[in-house]
C-alpha atoms as a PDB file:
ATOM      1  CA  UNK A   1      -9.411  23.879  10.447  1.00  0.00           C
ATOM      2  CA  UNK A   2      -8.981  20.313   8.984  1.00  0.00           C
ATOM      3  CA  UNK A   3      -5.755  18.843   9.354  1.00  0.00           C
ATOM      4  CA  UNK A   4      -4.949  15.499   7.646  1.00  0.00           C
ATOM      5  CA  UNK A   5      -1.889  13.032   9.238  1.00  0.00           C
ATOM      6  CA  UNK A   6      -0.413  10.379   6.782  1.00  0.00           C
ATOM      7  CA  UNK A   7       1.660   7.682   8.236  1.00  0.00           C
ATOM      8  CA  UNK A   8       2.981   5.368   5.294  1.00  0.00           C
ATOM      9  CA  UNK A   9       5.135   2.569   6.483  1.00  0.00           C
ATOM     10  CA  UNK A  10       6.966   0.378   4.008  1.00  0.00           C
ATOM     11  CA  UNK A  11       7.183  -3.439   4.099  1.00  0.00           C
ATOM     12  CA  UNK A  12      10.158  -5.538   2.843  1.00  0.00           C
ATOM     13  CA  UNK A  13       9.390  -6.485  -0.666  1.00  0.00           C
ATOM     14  CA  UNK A  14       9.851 -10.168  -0.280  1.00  0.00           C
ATOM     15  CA  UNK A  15       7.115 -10.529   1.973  1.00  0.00           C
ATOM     16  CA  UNK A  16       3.034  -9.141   1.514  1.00  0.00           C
ATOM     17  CA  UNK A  17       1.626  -8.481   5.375  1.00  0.00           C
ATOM     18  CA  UNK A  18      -0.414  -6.784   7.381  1.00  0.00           C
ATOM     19  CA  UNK A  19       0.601  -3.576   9.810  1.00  0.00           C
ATOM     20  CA  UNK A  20      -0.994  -2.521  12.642  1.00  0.00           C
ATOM     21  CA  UNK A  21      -0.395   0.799  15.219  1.00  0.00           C
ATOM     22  CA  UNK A  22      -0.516  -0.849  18.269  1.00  0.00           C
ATOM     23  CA  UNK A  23       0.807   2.253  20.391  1.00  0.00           C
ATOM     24  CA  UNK A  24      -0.241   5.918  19.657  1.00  0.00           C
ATOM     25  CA  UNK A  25       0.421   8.542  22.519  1.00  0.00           C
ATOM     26  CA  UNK A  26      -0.344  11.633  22.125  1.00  0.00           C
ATOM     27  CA  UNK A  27       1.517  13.897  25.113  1.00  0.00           C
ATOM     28  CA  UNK A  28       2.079  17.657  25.713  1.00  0.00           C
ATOM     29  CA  UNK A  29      -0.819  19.739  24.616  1.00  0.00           C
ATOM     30  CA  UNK A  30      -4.183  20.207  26.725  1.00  0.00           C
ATOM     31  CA  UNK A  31      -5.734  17.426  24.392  1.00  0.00           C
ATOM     32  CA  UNK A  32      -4.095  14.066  24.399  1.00  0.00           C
ATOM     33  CA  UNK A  33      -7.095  12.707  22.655  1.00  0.00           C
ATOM     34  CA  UNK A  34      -6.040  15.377  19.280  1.00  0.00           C
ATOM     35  CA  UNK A  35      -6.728  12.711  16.803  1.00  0.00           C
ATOM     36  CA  UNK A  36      -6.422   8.677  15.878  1.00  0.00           C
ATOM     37  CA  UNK A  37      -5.939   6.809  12.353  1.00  0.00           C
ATOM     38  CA  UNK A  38      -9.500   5.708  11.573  1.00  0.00           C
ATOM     39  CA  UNK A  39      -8.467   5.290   7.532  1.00  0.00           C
ATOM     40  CA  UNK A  40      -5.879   2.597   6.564  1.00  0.00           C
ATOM     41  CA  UNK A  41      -4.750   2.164   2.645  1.00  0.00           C
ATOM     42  CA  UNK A  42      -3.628  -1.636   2.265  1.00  0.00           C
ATOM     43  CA  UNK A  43      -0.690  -2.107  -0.164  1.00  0.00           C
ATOM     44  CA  UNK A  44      -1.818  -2.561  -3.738  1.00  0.00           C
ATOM     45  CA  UNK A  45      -0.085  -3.903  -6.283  1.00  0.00           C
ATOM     46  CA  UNK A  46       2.243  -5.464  -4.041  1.00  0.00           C
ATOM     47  CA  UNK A  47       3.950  -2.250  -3.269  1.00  0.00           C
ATOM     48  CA  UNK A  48       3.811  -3.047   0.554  1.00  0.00           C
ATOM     49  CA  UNK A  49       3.482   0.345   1.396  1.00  0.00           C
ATOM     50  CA  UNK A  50       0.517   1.048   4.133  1.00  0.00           C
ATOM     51  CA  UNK A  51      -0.606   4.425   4.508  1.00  0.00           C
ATOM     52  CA  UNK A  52      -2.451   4.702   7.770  1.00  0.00           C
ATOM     53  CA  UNK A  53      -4.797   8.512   7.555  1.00  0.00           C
ATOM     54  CA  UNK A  54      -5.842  10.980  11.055  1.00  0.00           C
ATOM     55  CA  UNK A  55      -7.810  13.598  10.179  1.00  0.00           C
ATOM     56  CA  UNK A  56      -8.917  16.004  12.776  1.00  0.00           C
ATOM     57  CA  UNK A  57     -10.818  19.617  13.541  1.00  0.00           C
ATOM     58  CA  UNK A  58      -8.615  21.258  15.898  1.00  0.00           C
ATOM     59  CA  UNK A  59     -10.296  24.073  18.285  1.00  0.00           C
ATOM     60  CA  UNK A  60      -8.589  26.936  19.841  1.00  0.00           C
ATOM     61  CA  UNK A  61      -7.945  25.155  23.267  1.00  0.00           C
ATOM     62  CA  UNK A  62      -6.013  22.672  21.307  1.00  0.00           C
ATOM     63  CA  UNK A  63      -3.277  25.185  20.679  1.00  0.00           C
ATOM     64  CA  UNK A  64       0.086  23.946  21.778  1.00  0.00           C
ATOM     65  CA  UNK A  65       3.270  21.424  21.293  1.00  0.00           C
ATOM     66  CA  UNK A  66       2.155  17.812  21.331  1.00  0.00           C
ATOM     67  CA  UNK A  67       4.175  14.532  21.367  1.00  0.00           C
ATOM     68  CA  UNK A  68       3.292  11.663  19.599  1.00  0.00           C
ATOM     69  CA  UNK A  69       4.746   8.549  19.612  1.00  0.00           C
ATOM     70  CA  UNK A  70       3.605   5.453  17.489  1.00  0.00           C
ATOM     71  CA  UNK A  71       4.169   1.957  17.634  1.00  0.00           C
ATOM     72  CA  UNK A  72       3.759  -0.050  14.667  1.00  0.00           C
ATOM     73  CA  UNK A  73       4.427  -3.904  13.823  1.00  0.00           C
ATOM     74  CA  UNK A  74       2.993  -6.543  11.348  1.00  0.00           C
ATOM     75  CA  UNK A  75       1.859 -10.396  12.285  1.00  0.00           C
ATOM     76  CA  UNK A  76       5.638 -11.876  13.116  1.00  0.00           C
ATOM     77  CA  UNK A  77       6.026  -9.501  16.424  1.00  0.00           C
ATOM     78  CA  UNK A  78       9.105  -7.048  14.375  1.00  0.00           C
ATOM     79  CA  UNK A  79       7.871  -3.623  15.103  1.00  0.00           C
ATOM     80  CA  UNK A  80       9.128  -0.076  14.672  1.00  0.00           C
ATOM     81  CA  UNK A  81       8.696   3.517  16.276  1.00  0.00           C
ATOM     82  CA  UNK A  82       8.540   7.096  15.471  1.00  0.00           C
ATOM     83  CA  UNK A  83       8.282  10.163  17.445  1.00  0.00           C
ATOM     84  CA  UNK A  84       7.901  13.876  16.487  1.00  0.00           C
ATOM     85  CA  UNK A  85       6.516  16.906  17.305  1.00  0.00           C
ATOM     86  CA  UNK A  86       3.189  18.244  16.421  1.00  0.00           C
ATOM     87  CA  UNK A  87       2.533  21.995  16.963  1.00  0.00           C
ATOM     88  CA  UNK A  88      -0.899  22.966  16.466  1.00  0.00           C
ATOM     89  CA  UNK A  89      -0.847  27.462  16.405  1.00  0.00           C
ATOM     90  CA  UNK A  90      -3.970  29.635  16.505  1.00  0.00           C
ATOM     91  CA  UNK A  91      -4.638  31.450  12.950  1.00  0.00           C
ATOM     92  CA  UNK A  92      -6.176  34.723  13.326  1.00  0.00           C
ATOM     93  CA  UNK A  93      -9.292  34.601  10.937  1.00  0.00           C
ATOM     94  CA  UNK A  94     -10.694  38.239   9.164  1.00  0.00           C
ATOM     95  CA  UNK A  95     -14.693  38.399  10.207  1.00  0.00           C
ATOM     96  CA  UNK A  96     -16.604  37.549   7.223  1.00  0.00           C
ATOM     97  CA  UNK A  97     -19.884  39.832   6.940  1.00  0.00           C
ATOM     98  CA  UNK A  98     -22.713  39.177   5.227  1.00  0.00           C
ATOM     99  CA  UNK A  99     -26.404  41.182   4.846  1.00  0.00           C
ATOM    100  CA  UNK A 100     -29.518  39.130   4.781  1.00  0.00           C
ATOM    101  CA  UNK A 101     -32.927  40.279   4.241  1.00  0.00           C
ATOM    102  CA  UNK A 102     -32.026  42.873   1.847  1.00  0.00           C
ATOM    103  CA  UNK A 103     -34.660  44.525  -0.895  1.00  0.00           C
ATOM    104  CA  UNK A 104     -33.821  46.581  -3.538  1.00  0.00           C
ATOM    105  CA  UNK A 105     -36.113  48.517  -5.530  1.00  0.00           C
ATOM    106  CA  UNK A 106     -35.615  48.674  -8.992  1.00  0.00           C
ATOM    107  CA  UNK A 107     -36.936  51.077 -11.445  1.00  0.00           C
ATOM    108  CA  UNK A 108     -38.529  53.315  -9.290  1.00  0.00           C
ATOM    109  CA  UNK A 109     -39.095  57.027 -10.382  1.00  0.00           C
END
């Protein structure tokens, strides 16, 4: 199933800059590579809000209670850091059936 992660991180509004993660760990569950941000959103219209994206397939042997931690700072060195918890839970699907190759006769007497 596709799971989508937003990070937004706010800038002070005096100032227009940059933010990079420079520290994601992902800990806990059986895959500690789960996901990465691989879309960032630049501030527009001087908002100076970033929103970095993740979005990931998870399998069933990534079931479980990850970690993450993530570092992020912009161009002068001032940096700040968030963890939480990430619980990723098996969903029991229904089968889904379908017929192929079937003929029907129509009309017949």
């Amino acid at each position: 199933m596709l799971k989508i992660l937003n990070l937004g991180i706010i800038q002070k509004s005096y100032y227009n800059e940059s933010v990079s993660i420079n520290n994601l760990t992902i800990s806990g569950g059986p895959n500690h590579n789960l996901f990465s941000f691989d879309t960032i959103v630049p501030a527009a219209n001087n908002t100076n809000y970033t929103t970095f994206i993740a979005s990931f397939t998870t399998n069933i042997t990534d079931d479980g209670n990850y970690t993450i931690f993530i570092n992020a700072s912009d161009k002068t060195g001032f940096s700040d850091s968030i963890n939480f918890t990430l619980s990723v839970d098996a969903i029991s699907h229904n089968p889904i059936m379908t017929v192929v190759n079937q003929t029907t006769a129509v009309n017949r007497i």
